[in-house]
N, C-alpha and C. Protein backbone atom coordinates (compact mmCIF):
# COMPACT_ATOMS: atom_id res chain seq x y z
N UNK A 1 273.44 89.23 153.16
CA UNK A 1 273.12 89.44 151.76
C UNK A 1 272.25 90.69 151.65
N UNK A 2 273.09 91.71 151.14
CA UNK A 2 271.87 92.45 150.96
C UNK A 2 270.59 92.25 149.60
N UNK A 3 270.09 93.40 149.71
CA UNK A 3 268.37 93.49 149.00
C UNK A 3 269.07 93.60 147.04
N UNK A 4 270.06 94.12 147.17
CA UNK A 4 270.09 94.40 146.01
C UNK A 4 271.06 93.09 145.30
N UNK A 5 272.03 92.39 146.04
CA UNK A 5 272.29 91.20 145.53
C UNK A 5 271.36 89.91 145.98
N UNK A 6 270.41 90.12 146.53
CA UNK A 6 269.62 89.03 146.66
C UNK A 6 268.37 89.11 145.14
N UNK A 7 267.99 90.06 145.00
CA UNK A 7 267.16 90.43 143.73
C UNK A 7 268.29 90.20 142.40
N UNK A 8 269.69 90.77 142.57
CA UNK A 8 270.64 90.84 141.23
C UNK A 8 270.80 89.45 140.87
N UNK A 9 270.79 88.26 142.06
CA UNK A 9 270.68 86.98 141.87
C UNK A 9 269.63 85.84 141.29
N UNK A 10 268.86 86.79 141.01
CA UNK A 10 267.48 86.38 140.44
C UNK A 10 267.60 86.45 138.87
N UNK A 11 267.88 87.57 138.91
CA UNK A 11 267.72 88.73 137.46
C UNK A 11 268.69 88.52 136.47
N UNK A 12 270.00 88.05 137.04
CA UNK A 12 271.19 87.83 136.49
C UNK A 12 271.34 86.54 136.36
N UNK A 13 271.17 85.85 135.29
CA UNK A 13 271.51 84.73 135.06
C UNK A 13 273.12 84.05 135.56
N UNK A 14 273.28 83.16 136.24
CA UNK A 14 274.70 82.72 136.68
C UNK A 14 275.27 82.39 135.09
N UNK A 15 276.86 82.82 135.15
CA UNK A 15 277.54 82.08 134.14
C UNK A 15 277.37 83.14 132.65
N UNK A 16 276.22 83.81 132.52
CA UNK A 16 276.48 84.36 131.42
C UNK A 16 277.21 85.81 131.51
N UNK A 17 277.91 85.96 130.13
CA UNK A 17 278.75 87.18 130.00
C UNK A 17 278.16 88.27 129.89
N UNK A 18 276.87 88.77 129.84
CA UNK A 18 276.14 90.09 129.46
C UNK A 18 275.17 89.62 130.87
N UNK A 19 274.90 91.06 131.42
CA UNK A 19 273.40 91.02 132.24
C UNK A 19 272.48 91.23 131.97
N UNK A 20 271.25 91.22 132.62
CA UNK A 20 269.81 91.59 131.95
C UNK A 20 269.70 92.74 132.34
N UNK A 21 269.24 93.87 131.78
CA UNK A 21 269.43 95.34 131.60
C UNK A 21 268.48 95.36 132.55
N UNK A 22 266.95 94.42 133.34
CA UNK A 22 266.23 95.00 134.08
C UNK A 22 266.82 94.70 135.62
N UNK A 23 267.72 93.99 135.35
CA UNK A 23 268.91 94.25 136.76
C UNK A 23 269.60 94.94 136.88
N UNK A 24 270.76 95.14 136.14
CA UNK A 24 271.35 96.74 136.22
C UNK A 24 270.39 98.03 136.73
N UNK A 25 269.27 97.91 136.33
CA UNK A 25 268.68 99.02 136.64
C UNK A 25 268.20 99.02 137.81
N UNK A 26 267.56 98.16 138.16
CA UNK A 26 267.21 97.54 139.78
C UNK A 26 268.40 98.02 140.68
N UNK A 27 269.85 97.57 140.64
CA UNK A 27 270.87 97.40 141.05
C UNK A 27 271.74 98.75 141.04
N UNK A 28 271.16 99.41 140.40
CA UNK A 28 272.00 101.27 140.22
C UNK A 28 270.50 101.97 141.15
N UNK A 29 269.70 101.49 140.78
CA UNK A 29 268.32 102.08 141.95
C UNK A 29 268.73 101.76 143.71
N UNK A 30 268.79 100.74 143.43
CA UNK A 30 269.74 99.97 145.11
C UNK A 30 270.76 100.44 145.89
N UNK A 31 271.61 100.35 144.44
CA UNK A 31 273.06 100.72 145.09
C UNK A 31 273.06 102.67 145.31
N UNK A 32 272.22 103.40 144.52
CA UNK A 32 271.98 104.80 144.61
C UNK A 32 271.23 105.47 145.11
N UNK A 33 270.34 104.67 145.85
CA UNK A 33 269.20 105.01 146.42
C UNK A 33 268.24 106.19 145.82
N UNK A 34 268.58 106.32 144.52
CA UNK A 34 267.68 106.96 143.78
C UNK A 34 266.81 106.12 143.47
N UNK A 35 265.70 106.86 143.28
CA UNK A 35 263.95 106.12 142.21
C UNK A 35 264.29 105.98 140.93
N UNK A 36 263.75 105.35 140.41
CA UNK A 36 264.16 104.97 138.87
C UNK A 36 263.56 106.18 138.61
N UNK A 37 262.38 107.07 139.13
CA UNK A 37 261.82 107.82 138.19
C UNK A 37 262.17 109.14 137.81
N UNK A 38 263.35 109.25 139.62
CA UNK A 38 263.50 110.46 139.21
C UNK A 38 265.14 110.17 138.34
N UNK A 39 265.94 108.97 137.92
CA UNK A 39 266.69 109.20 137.47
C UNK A 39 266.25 109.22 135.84
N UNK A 40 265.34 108.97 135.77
CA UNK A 40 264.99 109.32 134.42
C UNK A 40 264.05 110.78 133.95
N UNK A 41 263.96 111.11 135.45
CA UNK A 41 263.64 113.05 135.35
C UNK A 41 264.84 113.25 134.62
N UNK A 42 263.88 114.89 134.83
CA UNK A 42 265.07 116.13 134.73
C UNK A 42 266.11 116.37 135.76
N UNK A 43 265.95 115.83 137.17
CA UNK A 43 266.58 116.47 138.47
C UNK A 43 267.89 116.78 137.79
N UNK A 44 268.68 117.90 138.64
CA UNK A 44 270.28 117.88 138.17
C UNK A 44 270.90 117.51 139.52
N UNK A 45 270.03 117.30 140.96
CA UNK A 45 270.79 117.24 142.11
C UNK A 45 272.04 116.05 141.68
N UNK A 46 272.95 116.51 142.62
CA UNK A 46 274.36 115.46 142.40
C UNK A 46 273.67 113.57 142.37
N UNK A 47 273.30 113.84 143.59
CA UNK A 47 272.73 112.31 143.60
C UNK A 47 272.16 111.37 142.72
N UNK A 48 271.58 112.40 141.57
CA UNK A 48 270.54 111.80 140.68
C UNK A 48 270.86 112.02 139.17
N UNK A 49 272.26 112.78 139.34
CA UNK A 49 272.80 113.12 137.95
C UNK A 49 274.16 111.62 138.30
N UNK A 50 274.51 111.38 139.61
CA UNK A 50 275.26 110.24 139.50
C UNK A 50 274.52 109.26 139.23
N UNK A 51 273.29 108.52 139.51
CA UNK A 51 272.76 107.59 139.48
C UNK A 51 272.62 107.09 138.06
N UNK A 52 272.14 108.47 137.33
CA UNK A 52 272.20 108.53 135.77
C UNK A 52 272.99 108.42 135.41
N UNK A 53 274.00 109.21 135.29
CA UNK A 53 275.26 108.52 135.14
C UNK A 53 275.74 106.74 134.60
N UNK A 54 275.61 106.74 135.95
CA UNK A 54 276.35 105.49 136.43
C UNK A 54 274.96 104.23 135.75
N UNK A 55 273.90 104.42 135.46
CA UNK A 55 272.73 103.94 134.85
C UNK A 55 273.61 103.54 133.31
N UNK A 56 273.48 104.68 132.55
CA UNK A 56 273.78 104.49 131.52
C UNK A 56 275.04 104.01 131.32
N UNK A 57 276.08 104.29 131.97
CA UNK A 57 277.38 103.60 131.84
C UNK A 57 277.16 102.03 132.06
N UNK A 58 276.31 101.51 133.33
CA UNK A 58 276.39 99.93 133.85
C UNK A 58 275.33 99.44 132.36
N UNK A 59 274.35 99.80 131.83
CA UNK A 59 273.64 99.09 130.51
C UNK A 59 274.48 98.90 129.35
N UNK A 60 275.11 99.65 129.10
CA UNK A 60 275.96 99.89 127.97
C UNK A 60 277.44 98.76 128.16
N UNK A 61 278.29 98.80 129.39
CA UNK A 61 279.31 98.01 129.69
C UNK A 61 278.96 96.79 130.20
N UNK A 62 277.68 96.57 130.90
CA UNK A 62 277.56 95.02 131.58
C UNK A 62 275.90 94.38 130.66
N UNK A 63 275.24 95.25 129.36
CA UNK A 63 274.28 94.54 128.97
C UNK A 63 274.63 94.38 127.66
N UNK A 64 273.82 94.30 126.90
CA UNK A 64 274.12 94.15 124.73
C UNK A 64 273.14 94.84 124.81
N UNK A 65 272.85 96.22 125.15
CA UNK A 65 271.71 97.20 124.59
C UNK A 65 273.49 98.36 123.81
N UNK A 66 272.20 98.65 122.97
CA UNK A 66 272.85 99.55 122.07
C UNK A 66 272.62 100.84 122.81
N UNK A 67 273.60 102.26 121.85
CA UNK A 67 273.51 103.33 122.90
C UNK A 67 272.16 103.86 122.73
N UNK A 68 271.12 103.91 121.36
CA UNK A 68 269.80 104.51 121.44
C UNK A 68 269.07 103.61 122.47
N UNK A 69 268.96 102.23 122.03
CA UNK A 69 268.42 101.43 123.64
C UNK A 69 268.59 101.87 125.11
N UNK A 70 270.16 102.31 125.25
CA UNK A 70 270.30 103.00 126.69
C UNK A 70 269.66 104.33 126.81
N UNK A 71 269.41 104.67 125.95
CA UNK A 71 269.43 106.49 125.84
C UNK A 71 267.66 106.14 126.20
N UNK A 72 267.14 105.52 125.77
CA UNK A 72 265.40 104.72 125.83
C UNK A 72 265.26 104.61 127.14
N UNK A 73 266.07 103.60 127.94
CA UNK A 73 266.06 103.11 129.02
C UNK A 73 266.16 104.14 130.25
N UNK A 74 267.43 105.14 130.18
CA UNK A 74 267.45 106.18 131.11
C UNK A 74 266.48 107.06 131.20
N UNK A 75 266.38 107.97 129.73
CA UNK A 75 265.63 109.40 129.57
C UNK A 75 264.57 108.70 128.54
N UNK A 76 263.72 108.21 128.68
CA UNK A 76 262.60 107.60 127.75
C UNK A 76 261.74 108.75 127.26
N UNK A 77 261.80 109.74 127.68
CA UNK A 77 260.83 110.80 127.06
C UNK A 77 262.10 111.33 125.81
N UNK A 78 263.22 111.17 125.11
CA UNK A 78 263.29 111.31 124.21
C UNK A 78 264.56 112.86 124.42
N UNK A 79 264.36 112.86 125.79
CA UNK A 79 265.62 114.29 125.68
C UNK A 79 266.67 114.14 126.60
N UNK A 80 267.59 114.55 126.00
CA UNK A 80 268.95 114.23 126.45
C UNK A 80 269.99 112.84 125.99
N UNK A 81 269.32 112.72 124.88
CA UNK A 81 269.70 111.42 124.32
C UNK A 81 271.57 111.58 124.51
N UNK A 82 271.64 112.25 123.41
CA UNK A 82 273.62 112.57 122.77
C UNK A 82 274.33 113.12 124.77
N UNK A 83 273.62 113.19 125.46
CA UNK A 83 274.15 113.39 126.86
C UNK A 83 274.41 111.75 127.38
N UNK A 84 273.53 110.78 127.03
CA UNK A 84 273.36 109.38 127.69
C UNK A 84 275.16 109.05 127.02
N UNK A 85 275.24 109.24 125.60
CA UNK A 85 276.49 108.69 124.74
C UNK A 85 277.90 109.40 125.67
N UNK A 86 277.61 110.52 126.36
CA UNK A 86 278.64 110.79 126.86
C UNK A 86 279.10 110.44 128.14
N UNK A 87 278.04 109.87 128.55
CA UNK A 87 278.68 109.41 130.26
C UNK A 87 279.48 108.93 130.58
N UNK A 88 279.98 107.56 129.63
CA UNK A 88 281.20 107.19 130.11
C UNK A 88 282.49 107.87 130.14
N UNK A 89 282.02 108.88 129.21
CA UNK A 89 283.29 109.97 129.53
C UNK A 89 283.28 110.69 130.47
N UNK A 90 282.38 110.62 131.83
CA UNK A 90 281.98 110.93 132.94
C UNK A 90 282.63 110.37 133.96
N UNK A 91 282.02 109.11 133.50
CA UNK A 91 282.71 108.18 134.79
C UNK A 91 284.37 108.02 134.53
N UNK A 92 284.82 108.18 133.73
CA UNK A 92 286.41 107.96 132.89
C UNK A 92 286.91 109.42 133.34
N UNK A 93 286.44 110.38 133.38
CA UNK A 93 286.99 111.71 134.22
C UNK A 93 286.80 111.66 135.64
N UNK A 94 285.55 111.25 136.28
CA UNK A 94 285.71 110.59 137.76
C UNK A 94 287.00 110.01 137.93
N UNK A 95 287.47 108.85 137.45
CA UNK A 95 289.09 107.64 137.52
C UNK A 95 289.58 108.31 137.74
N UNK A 96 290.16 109.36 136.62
CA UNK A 96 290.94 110.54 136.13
C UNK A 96 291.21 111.17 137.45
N UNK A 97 290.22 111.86 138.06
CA UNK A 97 290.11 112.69 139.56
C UNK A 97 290.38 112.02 140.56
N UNK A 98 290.30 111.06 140.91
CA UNK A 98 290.45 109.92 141.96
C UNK A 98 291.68 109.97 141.98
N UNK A 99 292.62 110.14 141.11
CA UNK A 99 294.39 110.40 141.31
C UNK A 99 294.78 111.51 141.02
N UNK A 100 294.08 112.72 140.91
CA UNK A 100 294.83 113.58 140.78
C UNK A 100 294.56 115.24 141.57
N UNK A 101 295.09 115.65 141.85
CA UNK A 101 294.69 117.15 142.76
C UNK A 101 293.78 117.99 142.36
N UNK A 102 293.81 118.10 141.03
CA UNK A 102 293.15 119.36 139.91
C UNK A 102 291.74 118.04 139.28
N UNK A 103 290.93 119.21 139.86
CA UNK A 103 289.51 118.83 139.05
C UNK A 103 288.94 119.65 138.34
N UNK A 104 288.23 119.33 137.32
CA UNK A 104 287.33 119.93 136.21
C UNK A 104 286.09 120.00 136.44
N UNK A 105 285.37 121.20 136.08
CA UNK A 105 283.63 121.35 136.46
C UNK A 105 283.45 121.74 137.50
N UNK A 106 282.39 122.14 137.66
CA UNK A 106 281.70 122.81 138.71
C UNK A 106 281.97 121.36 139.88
N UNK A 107 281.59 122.09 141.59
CA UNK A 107 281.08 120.94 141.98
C UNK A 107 280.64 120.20 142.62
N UNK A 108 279.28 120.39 141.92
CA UNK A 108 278.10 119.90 142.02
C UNK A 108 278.15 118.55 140.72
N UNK A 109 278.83 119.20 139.63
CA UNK A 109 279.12 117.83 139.19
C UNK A 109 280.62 116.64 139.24
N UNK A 110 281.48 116.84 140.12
CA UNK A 110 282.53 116.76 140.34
C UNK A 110 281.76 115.64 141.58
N UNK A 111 280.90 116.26 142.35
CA UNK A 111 280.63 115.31 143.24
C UNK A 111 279.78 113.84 142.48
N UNK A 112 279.17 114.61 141.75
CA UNK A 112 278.16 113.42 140.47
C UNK A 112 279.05 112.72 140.43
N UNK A 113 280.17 113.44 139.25
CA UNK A 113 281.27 112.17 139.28
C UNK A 113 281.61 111.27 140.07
N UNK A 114 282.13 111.56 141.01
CA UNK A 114 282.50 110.90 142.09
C UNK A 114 281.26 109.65 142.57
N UNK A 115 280.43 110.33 142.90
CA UNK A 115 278.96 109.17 143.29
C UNK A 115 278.96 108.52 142.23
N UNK A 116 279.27 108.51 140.68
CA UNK A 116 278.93 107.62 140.03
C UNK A 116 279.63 106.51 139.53
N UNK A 117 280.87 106.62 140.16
CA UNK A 117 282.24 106.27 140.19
C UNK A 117 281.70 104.96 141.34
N UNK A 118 281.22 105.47 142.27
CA UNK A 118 280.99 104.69 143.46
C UNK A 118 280.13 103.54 143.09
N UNK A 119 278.64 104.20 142.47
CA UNK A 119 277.76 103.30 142.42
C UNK A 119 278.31 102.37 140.92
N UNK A 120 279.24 103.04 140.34
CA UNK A 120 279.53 101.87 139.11
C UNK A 120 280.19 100.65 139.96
N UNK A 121 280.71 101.05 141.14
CA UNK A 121 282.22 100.21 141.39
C UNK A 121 281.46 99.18 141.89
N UNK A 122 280.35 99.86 142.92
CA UNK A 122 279.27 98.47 143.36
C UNK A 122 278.54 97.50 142.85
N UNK A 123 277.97 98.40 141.79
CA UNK A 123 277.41 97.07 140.81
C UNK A 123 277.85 96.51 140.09
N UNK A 124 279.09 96.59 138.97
CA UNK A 124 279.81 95.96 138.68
C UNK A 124 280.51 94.70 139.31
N UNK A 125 281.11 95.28 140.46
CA UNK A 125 281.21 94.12 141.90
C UNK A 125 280.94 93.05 141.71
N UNK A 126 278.93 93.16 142.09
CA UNK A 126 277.92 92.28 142.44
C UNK A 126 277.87 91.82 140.80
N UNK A 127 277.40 92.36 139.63
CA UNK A 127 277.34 91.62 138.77
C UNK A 127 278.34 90.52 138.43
N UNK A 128 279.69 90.90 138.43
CA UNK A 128 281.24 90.18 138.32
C UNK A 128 281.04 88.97 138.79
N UNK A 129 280.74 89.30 140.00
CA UNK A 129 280.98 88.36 141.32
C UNK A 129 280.20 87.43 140.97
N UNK A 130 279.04 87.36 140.14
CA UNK A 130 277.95 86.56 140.50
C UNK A 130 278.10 85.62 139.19
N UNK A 131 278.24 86.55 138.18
CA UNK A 131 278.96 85.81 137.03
C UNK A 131 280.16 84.95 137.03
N UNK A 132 280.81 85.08 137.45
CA UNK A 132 282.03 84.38 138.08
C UNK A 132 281.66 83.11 138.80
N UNK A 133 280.71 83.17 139.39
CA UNK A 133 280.35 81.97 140.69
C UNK A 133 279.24 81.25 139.89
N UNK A 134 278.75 81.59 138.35
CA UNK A 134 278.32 80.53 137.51
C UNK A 134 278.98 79.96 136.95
N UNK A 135 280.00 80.61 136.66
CA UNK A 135 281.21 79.63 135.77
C UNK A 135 281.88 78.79 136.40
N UNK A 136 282.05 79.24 137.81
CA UNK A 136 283.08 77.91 138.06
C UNK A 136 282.79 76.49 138.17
């Protein structure tokens, strides 16, 4: 068991359909080995623009926070908000690349994509999985 589904098992209530947003975040920190703090910097390194990424995409698809709530949660100092609303069109061009030869963007963010593609696929996983094994 690892650290991050042993804590997601805590945090995540079994059986219910939404997660608690302070697991997702735990759980994209885990699975990305980024700091929460610097994904809510400025950094642009790949690593930490995926983590963000993939942050705001997992609150938005696996919690009931709204997009200004996510936009709070990632970048809390108030900048880069209308960037948080676009990520999933991030991770949805990641998919996109994963089948096809021709990529878009620089890349440095091509690799973002990609890492955030990854760390969505993991926590989603573990959240699924765990939800699933309350219901039955």
């Amino acid at each position: 068991v690892s650290v991050a589904q042993s804590l997601s098992s805590h945090l995540v209530p079994r059986g219910l359909r939404r997660a608690e947003p302070d697991a997702v975040v735990l759980m994209v920190v885990f699975a990305s080995g980024v700091p929460i703090g610097e994904i809510r910097g400025i950094g642009r390194m790949p690593q930490v623009l995926a983590a963000r990424w993939a942050m705001a995409y997992l609150l938005r698809t696996l919690s009931r926070l709204s997009w200004p709530e996510v936009a709070d949660r990632v970048r809390p100092h108030g900048t880069g908000h209308s960037s948080v609303i676009r990520m999933p069109e991030m991770i949805e061009l990641a998919r996109q690349e994963a089948g096809a030869d021709e990529a878009r963007g620089s890349d440095r963010n091509r690799q973002a994509r990609r890492q955030a593609l990854e760390i969505v696929g993991k926590v989603e996983g573990q959240v699924r999985e765990m939800m699933a094994g309350g219901a039955a």
